[in-house]
Protein backbone atom coordinates (compact mmCIF):
# COMPACT_ATOMS: atom_id res chain seq x y z
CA UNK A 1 74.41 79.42 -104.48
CA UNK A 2 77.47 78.33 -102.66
CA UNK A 3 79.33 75.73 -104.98
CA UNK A 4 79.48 72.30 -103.73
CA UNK A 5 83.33 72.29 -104.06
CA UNK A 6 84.75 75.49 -103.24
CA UNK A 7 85.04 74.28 -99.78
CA UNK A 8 87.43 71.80 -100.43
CA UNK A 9 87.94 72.21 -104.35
CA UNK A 10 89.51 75.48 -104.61
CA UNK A 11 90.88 76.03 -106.89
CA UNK A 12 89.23 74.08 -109.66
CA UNK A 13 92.17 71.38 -109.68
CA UNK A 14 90.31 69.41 -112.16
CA UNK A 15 87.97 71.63 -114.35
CA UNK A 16 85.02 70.31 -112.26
CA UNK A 17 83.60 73.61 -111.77
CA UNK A 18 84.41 74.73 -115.05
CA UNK A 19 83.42 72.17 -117.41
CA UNK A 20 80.21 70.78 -115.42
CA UNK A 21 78.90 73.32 -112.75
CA UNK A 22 79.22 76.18 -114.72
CA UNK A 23 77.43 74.71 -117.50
CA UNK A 24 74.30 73.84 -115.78
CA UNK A 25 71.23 74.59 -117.04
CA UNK A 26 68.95 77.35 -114.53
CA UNK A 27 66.66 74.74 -113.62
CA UNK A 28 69.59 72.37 -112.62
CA UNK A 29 70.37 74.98 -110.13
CA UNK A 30 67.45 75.73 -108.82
CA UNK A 31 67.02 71.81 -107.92
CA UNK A 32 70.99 71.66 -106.12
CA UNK A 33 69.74 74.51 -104.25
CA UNK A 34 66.85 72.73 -102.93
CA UNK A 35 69.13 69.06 -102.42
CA UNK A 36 71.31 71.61 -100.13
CA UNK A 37 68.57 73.25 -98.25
CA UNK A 38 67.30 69.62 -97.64
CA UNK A 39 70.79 67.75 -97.55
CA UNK A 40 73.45 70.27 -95.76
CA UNK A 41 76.28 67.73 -95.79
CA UNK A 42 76.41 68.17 -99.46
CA UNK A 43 78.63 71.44 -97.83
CA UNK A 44 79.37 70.89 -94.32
CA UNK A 45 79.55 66.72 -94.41
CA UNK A 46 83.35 65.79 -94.03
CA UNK A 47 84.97 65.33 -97.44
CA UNK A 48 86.55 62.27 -99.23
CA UNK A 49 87.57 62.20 -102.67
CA UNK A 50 86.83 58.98 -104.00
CA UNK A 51 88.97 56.16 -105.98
CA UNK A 52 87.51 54.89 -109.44
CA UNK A 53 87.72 52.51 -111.90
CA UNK A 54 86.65 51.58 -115.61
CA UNK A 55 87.06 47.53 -115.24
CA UNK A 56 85.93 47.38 -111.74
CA UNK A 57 89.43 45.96 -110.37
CA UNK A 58 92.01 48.50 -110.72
CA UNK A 59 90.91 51.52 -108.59
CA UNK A 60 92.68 55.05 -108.44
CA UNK A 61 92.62 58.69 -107.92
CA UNK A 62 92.35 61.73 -110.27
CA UNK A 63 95.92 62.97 -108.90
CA UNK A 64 97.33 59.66 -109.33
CA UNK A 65 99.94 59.47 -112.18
CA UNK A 66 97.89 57.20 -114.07
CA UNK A 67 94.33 58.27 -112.46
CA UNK A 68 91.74 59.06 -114.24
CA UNK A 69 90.91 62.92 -114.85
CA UNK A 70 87.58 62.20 -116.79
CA UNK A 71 85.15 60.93 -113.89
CA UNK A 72 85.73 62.87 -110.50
CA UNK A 73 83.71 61.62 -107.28
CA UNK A 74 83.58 63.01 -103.86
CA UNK A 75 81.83 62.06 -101.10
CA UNK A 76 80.24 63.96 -98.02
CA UNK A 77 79.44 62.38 -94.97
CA UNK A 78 77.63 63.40 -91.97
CA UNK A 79 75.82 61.65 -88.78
CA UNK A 80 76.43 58.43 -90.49
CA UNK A 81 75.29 59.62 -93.90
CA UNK A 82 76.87 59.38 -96.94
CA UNK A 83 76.21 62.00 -100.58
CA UNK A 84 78.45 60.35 -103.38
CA UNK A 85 78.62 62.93 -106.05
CA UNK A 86 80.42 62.06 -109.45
CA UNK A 87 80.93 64.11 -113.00
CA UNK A 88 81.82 62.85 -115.83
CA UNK A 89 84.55 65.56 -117.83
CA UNK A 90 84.36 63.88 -120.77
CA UNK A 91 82.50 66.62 -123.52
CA UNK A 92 81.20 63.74 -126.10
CA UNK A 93 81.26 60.14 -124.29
CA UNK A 94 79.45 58.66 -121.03
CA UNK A 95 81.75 57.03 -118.62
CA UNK A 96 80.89 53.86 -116.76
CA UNK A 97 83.06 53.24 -113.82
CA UNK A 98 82.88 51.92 -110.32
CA UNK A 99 83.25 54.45 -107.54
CA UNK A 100 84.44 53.87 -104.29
CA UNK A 101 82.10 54.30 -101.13
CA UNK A 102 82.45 53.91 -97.25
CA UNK A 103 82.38 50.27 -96.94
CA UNK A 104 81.48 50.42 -93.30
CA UNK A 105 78.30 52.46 -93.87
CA UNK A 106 76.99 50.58 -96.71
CA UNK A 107 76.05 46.78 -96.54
CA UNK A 108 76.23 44.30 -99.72
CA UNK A 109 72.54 43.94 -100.29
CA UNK A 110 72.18 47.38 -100.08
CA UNK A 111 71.60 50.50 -102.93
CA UNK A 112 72.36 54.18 -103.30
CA UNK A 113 69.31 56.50 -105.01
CA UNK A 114 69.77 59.18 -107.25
CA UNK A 115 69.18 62.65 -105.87
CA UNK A 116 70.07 64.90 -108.81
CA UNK A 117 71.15 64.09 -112.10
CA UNK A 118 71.62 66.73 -115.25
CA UNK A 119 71.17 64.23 -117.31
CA UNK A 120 69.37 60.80 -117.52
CA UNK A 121 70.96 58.09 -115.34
CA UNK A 122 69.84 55.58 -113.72
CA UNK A 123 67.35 55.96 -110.49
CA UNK A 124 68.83 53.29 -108.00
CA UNK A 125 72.27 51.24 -108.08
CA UNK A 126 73.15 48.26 -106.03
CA UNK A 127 76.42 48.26 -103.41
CA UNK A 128 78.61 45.60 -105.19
CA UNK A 129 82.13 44.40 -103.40
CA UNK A 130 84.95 45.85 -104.90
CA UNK A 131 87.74 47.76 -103.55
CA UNK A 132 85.89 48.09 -100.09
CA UNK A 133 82.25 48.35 -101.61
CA UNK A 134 81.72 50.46 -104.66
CA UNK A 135 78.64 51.88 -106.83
CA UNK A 136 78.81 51.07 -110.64
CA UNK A 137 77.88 54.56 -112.09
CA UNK A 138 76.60 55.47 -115.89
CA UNK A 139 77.43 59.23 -116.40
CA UNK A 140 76.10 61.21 -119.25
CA UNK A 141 78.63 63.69 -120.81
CA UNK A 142 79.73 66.50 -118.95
CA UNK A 143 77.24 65.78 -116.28
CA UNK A 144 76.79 66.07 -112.44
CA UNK A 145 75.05 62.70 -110.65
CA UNK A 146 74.29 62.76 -106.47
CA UNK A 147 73.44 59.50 -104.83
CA UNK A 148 72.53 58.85 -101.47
């Protein structure tokens, strides 16, 4: 399977591959190979890294001084489309932060749906208006979520 960042994610700046796609379970793999047979901007949709936040207000970016380089999220987007895709780095704790999406694409009363998860989280999350518009997410330790 082609990885879903070693397009733009190479090398492993920060230990996404390592610490989260290489640990997936067979079955986990079998299902992202499916989501990119049936979703192929998971690889060839345009890619954004995307901004974060644990209280919701202040927002920033894993290579930001102060960023945090638990929770990584990417988007791709495609014909209007957007695939957020988050993991959470953290080996022992879930992370709950807000992730930033396209705010043009997504309207306020709107919601994202889980595609793939590798480990339970939750099936549908509303658009809420911060930064732009932004998805609260809930991600298990050392897990990979995909919403769409």
């Amino acid at each position: 399977m082609q990885n879903l960042l070693d397009i733009h994610l190479n090398p492993d700046f920060w230990g996404v591959r390592e610490h989260c796609l290489e640990n997936l379970r067979p079955s986990h793999i079998e299902r992202l190979e499916g989501l990119i047979r049936k979703y192929p901007t998971l690889l060839s949709g345009a890619f954004f890294l995307r901004s974060t936040s644990r209280n919701g207000t202040f927002f920033s970016y894993p290579d930001d001084e102060v960023g945090d380089k638990e929770v990584i999220a990417w988007s791709r987007i495609s014909d209007d489309h957007e695939i957020l895709c988050a993991t959470n780095l953290n080996q022992e704790n879930y992370a709950v932060v807000y992730v930033t999406v396209d705010d043009v694409m997504h309207s306020i009363d709107s919601s994202m749906k889980c595609l793939f998860a590798s480990d339970l989280s939750p099936a549908e999350l509303n658009i809420e208006v911060r930064n732009g518009k932004a998805i609260r997410l809930t991600i298990p330790p050392h897990a990979l979520v995909i919403y769409c």
